[in-house]
Protein backbone atom coordinates (compact mmCIF):
# COMPACT_ATOMS: atom_id res chain seq x y z
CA UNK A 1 5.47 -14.39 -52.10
CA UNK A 2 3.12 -17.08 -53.94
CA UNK A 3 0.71 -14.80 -56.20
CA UNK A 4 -2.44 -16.75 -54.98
CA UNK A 5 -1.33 -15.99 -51.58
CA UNK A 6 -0.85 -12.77 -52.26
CA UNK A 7 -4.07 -12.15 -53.88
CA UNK A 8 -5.95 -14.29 -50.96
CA UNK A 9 -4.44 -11.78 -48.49
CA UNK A 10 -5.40 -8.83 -50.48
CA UNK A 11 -8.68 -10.12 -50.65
CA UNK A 12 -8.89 -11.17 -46.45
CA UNK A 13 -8.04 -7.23 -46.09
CA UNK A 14 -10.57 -6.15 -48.12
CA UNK A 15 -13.11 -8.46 -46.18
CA UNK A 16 -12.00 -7.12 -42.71
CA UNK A 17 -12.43 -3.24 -43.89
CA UNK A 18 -15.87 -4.13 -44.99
CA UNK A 19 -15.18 -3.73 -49.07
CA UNK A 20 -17.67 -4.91 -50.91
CA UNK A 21 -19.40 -7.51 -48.51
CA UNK A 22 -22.40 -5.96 -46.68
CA UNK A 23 -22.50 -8.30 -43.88
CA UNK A 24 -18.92 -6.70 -43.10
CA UNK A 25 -20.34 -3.77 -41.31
CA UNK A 26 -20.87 -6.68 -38.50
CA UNK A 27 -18.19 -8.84 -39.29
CA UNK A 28 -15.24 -6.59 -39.98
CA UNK A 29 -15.11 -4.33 -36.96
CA UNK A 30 -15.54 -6.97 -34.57
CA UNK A 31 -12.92 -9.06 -36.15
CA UNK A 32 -10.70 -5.83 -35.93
CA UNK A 33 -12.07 -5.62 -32.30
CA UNK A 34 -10.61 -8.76 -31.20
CA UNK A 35 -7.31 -8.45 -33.30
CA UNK A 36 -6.75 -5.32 -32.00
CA UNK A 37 -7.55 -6.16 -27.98
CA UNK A 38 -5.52 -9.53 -28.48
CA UNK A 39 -2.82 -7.86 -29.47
CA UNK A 40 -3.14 -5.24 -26.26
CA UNK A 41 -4.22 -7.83 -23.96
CA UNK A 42 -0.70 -9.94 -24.81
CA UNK A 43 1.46 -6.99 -24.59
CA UNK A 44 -0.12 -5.89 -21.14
CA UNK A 45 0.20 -9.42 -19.73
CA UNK A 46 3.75 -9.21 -20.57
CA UNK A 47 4.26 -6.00 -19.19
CA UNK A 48 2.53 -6.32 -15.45
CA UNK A 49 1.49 -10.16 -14.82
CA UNK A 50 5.03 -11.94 -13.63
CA UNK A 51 5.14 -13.06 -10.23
CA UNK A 52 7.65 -11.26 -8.32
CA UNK A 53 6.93 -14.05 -5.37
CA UNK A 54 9.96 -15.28 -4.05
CA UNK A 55 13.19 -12.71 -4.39
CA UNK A 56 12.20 -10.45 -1.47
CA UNK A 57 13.99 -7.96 -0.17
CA UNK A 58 13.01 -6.77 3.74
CA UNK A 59 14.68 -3.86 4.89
CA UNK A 60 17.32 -4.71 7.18
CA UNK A 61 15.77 -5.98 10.50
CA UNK A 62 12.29 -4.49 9.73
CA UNK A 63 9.47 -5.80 7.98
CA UNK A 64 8.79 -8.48 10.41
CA UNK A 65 12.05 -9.41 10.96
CA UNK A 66 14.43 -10.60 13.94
CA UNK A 67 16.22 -7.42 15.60
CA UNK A 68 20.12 -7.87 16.58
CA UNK A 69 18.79 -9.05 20.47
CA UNK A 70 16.37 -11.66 18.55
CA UNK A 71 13.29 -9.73 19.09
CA UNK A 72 10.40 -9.22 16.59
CA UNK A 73 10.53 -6.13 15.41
CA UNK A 74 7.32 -4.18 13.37
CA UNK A 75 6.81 -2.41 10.02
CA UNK A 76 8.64 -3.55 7.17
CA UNK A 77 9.58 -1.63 3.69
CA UNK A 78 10.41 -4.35 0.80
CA UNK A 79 11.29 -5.14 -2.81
CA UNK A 80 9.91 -8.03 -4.11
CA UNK A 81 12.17 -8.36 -7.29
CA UNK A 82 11.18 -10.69 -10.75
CA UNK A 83 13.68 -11.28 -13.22
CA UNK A 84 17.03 -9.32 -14.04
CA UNK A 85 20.38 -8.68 -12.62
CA UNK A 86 21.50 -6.84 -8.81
CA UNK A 87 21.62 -3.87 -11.22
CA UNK A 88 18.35 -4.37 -12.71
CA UNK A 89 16.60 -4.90 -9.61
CA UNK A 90 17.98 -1.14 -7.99
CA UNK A 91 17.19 0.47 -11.24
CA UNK A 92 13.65 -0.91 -11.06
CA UNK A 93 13.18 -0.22 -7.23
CA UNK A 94 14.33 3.64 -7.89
CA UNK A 95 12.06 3.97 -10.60
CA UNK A 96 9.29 2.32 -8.67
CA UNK A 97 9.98 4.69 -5.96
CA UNK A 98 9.57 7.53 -7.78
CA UNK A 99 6.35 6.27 -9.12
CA UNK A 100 5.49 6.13 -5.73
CA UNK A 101 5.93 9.28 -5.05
CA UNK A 102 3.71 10.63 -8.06
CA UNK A 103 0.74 8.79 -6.30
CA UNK A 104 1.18 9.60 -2.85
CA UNK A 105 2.19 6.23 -1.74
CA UNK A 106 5.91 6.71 -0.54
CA UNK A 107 9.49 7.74 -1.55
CA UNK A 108 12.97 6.48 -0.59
CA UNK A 109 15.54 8.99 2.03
CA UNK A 110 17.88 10.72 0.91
CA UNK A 111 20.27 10.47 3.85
CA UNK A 112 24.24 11.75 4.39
CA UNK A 113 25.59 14.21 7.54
CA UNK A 114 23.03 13.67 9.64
CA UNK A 115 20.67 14.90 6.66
CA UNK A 116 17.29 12.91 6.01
CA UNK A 117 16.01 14.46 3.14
CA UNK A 118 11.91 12.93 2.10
CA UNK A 119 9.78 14.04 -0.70
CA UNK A 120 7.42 13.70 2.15
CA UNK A 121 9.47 13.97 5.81
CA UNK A 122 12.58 16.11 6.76
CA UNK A 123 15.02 16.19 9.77
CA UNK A 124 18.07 15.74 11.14
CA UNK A 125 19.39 13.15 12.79
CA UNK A 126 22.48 12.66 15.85
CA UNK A 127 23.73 9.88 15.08
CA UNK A 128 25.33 9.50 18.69
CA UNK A 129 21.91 9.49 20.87
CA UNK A 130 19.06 9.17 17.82
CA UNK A 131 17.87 12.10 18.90
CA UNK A 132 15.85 13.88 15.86
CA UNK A 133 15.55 17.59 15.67
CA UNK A 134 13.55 19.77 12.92
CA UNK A 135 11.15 17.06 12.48
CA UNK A 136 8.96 18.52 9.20
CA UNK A 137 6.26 17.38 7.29
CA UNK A 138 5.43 18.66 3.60
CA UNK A 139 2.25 19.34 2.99
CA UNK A 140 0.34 20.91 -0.46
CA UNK A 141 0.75 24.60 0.86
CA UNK A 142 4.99 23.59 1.74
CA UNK A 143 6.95 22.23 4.54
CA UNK A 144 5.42 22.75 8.26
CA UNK A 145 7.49 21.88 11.64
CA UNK A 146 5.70 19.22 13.20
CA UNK A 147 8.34 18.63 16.31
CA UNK A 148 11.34 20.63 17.49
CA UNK A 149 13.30 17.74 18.98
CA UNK A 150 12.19 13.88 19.25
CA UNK A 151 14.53 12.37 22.28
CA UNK A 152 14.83 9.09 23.99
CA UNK A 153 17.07 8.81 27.11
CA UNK A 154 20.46 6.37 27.21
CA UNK A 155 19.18 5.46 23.50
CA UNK A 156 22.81 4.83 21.56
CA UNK A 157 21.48 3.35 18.44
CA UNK A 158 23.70 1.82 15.31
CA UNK A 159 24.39 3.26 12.27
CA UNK A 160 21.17 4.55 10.41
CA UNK A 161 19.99 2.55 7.61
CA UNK A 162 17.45 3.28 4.37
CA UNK A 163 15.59 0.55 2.74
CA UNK A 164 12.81 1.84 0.40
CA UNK A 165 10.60 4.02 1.84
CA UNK A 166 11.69 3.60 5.60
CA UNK A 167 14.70 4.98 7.81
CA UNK A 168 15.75 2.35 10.53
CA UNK A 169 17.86 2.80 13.78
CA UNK A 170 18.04 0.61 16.55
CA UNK A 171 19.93 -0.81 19.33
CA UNK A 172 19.46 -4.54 21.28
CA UNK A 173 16.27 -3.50 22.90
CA UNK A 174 14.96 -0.20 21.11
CA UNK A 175 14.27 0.33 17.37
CA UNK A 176 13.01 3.58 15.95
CA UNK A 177 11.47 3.63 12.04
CA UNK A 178 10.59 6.73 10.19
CA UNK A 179 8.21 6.38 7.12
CA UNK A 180 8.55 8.49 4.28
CA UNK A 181 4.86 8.66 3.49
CA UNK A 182 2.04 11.21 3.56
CA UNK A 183 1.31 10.25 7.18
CA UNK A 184 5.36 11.20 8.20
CA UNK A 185 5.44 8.22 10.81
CA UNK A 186 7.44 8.10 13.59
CA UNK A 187 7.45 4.60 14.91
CA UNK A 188 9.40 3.54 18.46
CA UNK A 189 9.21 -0.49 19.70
CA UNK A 190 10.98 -1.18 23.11
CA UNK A 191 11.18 -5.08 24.13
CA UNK A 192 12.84 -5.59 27.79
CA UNK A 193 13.41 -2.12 29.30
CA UNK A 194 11.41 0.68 29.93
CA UNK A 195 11.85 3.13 27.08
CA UNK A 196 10.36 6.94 27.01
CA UNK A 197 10.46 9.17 23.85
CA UNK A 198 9.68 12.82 24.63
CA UNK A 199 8.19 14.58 21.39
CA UNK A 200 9.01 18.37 22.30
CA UNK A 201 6.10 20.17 20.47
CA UNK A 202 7.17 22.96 16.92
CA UNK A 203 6.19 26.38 18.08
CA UNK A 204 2.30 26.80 16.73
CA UNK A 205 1.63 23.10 17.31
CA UNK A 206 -1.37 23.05 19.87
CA UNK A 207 -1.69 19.56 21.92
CA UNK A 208 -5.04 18.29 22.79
CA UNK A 209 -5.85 15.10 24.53
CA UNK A 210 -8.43 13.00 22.90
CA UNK A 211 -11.82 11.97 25.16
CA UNK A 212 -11.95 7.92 26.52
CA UNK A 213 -9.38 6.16 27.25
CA UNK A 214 -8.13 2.36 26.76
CA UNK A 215 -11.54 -0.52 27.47
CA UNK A 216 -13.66 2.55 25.76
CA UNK A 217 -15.85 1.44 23.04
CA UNK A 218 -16.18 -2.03 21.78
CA UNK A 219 -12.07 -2.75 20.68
CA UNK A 220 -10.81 -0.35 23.18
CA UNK A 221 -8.83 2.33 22.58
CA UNK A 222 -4.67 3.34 21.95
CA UNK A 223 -3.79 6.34 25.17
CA UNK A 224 -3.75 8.85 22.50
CA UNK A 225 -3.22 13.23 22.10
CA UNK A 226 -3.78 15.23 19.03
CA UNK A 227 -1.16 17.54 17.59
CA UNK A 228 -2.43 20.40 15.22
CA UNK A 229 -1.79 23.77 14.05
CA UNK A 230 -5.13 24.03 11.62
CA UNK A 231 -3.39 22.57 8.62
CA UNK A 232 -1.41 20.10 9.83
CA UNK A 233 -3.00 17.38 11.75
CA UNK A 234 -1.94 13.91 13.59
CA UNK A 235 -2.01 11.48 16.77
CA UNK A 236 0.56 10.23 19.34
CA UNK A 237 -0.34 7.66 20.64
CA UNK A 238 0.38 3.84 22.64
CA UNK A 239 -1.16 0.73 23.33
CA UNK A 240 -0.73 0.33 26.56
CA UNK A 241 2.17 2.75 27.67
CA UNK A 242 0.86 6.17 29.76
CA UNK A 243 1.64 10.33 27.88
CA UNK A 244 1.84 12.87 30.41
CA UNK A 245 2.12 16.31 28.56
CA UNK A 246 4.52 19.17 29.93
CA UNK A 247 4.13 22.68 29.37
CA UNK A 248 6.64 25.04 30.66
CA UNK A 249 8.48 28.39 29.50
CA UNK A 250 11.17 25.58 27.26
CA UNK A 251 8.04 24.62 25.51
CA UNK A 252 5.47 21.87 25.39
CA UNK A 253 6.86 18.27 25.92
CA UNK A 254 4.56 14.88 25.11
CA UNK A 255 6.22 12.36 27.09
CA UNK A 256 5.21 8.51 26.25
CA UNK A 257 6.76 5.67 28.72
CA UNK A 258 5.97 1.92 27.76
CA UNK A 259 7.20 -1.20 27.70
CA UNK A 260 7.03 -4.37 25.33
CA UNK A 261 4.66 -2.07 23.65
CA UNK A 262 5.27 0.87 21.02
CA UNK A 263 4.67 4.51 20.65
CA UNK A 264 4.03 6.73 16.90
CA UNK A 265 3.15 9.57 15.90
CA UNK A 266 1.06 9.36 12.29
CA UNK A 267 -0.04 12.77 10.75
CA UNK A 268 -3.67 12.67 8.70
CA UNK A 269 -2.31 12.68 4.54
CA UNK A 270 -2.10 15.77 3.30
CA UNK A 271 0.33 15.83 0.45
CA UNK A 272 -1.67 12.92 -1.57
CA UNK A 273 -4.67 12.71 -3.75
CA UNK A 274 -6.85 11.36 -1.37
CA UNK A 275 -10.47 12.41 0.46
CA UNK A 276 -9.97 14.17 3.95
CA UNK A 277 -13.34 13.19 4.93
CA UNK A 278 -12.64 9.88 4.41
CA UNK A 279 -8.99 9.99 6.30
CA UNK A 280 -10.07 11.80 9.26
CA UNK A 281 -12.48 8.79 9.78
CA UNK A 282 -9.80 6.51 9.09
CA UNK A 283 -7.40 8.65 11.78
CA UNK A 284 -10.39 7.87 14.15
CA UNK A 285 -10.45 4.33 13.58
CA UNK A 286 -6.24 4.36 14.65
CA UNK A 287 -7.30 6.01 17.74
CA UNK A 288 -10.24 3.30 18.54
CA UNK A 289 -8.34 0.53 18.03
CA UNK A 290 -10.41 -0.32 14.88
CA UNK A 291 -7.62 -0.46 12.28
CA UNK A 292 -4.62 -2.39 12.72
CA UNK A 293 -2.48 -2.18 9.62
CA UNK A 294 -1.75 0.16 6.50
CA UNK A 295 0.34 -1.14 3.31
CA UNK A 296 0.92 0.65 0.05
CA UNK A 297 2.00 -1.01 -2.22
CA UNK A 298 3.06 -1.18 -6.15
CA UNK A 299 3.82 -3.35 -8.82
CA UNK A 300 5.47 -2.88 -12.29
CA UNK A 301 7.05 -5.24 -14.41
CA UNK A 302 7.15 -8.37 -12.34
CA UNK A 303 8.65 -6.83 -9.46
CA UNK A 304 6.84 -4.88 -5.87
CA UNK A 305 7.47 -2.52 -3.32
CA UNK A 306 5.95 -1.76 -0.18
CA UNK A 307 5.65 -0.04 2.79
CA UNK A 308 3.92 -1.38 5.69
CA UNK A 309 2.89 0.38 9.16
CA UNK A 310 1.20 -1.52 12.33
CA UNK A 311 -0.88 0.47 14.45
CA UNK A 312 -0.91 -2.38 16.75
CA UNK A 313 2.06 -4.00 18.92
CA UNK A 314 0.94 -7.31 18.11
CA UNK A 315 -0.36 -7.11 14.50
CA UNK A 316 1.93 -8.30 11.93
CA UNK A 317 1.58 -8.34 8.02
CA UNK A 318 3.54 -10.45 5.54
CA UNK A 319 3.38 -9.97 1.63
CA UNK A 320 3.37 -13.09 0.53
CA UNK A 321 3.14 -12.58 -3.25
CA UNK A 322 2.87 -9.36 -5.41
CA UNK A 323 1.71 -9.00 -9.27
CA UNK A 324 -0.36 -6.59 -11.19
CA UNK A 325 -3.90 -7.26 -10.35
CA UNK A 326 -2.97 -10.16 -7.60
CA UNK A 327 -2.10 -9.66 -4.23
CA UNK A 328 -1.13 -12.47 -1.25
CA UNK A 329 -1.33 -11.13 2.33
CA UNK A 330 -0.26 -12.95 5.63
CA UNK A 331 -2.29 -11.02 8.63
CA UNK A 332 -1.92 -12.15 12.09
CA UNK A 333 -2.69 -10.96 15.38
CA UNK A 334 -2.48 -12.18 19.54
CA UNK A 335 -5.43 -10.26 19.87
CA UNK A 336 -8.28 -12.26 18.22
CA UNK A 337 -10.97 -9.11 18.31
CA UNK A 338 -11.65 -7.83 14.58
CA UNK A 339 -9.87 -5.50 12.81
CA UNK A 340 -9.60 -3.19 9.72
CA UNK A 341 -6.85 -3.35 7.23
CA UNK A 342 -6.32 -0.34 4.80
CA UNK A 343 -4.46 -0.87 1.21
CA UNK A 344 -3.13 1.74 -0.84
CA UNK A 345 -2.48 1.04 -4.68
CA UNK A 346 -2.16 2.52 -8.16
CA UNK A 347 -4.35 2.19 -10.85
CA UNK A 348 -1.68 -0.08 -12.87
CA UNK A 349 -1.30 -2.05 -9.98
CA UNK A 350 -4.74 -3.02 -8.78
CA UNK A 351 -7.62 -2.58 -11.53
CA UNK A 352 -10.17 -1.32 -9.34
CA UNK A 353 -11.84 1.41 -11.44
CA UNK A 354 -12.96 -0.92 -14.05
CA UNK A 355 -12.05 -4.44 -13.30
CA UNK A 356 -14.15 -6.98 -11.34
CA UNK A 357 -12.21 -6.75 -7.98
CA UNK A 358 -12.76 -9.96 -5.81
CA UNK A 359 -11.43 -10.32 -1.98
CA UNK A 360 -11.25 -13.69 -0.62
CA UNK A 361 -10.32 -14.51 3.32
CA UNK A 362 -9.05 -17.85 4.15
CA UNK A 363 -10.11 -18.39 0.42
CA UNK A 364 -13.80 -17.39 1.11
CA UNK A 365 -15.33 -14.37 -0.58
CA UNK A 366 -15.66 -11.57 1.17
CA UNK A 367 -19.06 -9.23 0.70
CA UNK A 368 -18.62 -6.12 -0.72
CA UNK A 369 -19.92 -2.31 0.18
CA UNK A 370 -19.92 0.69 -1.05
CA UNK A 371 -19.89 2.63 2.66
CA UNK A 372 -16.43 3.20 4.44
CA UNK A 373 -17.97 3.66 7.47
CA UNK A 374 -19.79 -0.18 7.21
CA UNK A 375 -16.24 -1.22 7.06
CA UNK A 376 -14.76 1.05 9.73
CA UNK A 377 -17.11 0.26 12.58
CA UNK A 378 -17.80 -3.71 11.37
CA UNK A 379 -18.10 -5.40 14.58
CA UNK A 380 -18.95 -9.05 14.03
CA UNK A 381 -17.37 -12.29 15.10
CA UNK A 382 -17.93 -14.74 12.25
CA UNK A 383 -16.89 -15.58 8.43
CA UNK A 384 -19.79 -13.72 7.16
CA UNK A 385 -19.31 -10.96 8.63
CA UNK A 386 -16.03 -9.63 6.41
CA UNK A 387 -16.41 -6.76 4.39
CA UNK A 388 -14.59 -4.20 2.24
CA UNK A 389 -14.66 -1.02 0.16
CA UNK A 390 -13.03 0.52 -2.56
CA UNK A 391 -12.04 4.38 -2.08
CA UNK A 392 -11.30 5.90 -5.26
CA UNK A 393 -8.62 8.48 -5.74
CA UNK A 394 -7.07 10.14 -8.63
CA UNK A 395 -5.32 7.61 -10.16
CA UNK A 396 -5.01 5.44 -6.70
CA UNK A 397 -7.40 4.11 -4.79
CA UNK A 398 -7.47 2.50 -1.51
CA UNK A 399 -9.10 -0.48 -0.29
CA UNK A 400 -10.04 -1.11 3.65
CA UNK A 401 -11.03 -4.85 4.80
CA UNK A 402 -12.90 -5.52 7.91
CA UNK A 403 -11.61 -9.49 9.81
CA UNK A 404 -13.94 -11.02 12.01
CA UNK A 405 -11.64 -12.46 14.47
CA UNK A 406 -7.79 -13.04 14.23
CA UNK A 407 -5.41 -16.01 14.60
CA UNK A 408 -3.49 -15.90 11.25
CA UNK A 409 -5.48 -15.46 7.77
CA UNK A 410 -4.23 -15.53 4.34
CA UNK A 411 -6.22 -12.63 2.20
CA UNK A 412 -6.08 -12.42 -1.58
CA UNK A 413 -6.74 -8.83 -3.48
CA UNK A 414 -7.34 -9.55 -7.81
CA UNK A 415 -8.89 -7.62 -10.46
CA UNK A 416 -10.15 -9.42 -13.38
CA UNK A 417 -10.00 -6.16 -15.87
CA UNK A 418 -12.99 -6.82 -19.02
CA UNK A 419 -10.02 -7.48 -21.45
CA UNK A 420 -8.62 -10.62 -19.14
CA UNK A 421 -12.41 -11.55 -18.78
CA UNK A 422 -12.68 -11.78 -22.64
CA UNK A 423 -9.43 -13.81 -23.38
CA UNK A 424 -10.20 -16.14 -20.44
CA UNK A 425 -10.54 -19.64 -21.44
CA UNK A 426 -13.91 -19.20 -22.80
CA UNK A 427 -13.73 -15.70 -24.32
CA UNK A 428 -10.10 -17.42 -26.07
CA UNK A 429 -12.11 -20.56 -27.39
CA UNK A 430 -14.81 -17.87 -28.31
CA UNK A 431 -12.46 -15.64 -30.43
CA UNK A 432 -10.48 -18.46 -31.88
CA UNK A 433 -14.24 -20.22 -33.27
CA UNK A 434 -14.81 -16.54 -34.85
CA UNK A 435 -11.74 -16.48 -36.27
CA UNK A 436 -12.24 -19.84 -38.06
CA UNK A 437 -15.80 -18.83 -38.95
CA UNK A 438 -14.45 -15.65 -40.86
CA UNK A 439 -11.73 -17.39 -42.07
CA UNK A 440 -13.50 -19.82 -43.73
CA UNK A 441 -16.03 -17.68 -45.15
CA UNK A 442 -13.64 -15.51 -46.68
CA UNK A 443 -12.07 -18.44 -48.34
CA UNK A 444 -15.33 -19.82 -49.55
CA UNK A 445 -15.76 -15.98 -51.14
CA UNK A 446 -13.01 -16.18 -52.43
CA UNK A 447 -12.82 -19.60 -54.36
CA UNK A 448 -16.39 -18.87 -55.39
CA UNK A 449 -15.10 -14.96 -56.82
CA UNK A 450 -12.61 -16.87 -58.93
């Protein structure tokens, strides 16, 4: 290397460290400042900020696909996939998975014999009839029996498949999808012909029907029964179907017949990091008719996976496009009375802690607050009155949107974190001028020192 050079270097060090030059103590560490966060900022970008629009994956028929009879079916469990190889693309979705898992989100089946082994949701499944038996959810405390048997007459389904978090069974009319999630949901849609699932209770499991009934309270209200045994806690429940509950020495029997409609069964979280005050609202909300849709949902290196679940038989939800910090929804609904949307995320997927989180409808901002319960029970009919919160969790956190009125909206979820704030255009024209300005005033020092 060119001595002078050398030497100039030697001396541009010296400057940055504050050697010598007083007016370094100002100078030196905000030079190394910006250096240093330029440096992070670049390598962070490159790590999270590729689109993964485009090379989706929807599990199967589900995720708002077309079932084998042509029928729209619900749900939907994807992989959104950036760059790479086949190869690449299941490596990444198992290790996303298993991510997943570590924040309460979801995890992926393990299923073979019959077998469906969940981090979250057991059982065992005849492959013959669909019938499910030993239906258990996992909860903090270890695994509790939820249902003994879950049974749906002259139901012959096709071979069980697993995409992502979901388990998927169906036949031309009837399609059955089991969540592996903290809620454990147990989601039946029937188009054409009258379908009835009977949920036979687990031993300990007390039933108890929930007061009001549909047209009660301003959205209405699913036919719904509680299921509990003190620890664990959840809801069957329909749109428009009708539950008749039968008790006998055999046991206790929850009996839901609908058609063109769906029945579930969704248990209140309890193996994730999240508030209990703030889910047994949210359970409420389900049973009002309040909240339509739930979607978690991560994002590493270019690439997404989801799981969504509609609480309503004519709610659908599309991703549209998925990248850390920046997220594209489709929402649309035959019923145009407003409704509440939840999100779950990580941290490293949505900046919510400490970036600048902005939620636009339609491309319109929409007003923030910092009460759940202003979101839950939102009733207005007009632009204005869209809302959301942030919930935060340990190391998730979940964000719930209230929409006005429904026909099909676009809604956009991005976090501008401080650092992307800084190296925007402006902060990267700022830090480029200081650059200059210390550059140039170290050379001057330096000419002048020879």
């Amino acid at each position: 290397m060119n001595h002078k050079v050398l030497k100039y270097c030697l001396f541009c060090a010296r400057l940055v460290i504050g050697v010598r030059l007083k007016f370094t103590h100002v100078i030196a560490p905000s030079l190394a400042a910006v250096m240093f966060v330029s440096l992070f900022t670049t390598i962070v970008s490159a790590d999270g900020n590729a689109s993964a629009e485009g090379n989706m994956m929807i599990g199967g028929q589900n995720g708002n696909g077309m079932g084998m009879s042509g029928h729209m079916w619900k749900d939907g469990s994807g992989f959104m996939n950036g760059e790479g190889s086949d190869q690449d693309m299941q490596e990444r979705m198992q290790e996303m998975m298993q991510a997943g898992k570590k924040y309460g989100l979801f995890d992926q089946f393990t299923y073979a014999d019959g077998i469906a082994d969940g981090y979250f949701v057991d059982f065992r499944l005849n492959e013959t009839n669909g019938m499910i038996t030993d239906y258990v959810l996992e909860t903090d405390d270890g695994p509790v029996a939820v249902f003994e048997r879950i049974d749906i007459a002259d139901f012959a389904p096709s071979v069980p498949e697993v995409h992502g978090a979901v388990m998927m069974f169906e036949n031309d009319t009837v399609q059955i999808i089991v969540h592996d999630n903290p809620t454990a949901m147990y989601h039946v849609i029937a188009n054409d012909t009258e379908t009835t699932v009977s949920f036979k209770v687990a031993e300990g499991m007390s039933v108890t029907e929930i007061s009001g009934g549909p047209g009660d309270g301003p959205n209405g209200q699913h036919k719904a029964l509680m299921i509990s045994d003190g620890e664990v806690e959840g809801i069957i429940c329909t749109d428009d179907g009708s539950i008749v509950v039968e008790s006998g020495a055999s046991g206790t029997y929850v009996n839901v017949t609908f058609l063109d409609d769906h029945a579930m069964f969704r248990a209140k979280p309890t193996f994730a990091h999240r508030h209990m005050h703030n889910e047994q609202a949210m359970m409420q909300a389900i049973i009002q008719n309040r909240m339509a849709c739930e979607i978690s949902l991560m994002v590493r290196n270019g690439s997404a996976v989801y799981d969504i679940m509609e609480y309503q038989h004519e709610f659908r939800m599309t991703v549209m496009q998925a990248e850390r910090n920046r997220i594209i929804l489709q929402v649309s609904s035959e019923n145009h009375e407003g409704r509440v949307i939840l999100m779950n995320m990580d941290q490293l997927t949505m900046e919510t802690k400490n970036g600048e989180v902005t939620v636009k409808l339609d491309g319109r901002n929409v007003r923030a607050s910092t009460n759940p319960l202003e979101v839950l029970y939102a009733s207005g009919i007009y632009d204005e009155d869209a809302v959301y919160t942030i919930l935060q969790n340990e190391g998730s956190s979940q964000l719930m949107v209230y929409i006005p009125s429904f026909s099909t909206h676009t809604l956009g979820i991005e976090s501008l974190s401080p650092l992307a704030e800084v190296f925007g255009i402006t902060g990267t024209i700022a830090a480029l001028g200081a650059l200059v300005v210390v550059g140039s005033a170290a050379f001057i020092l330096f000419v002048r020192r020879k």
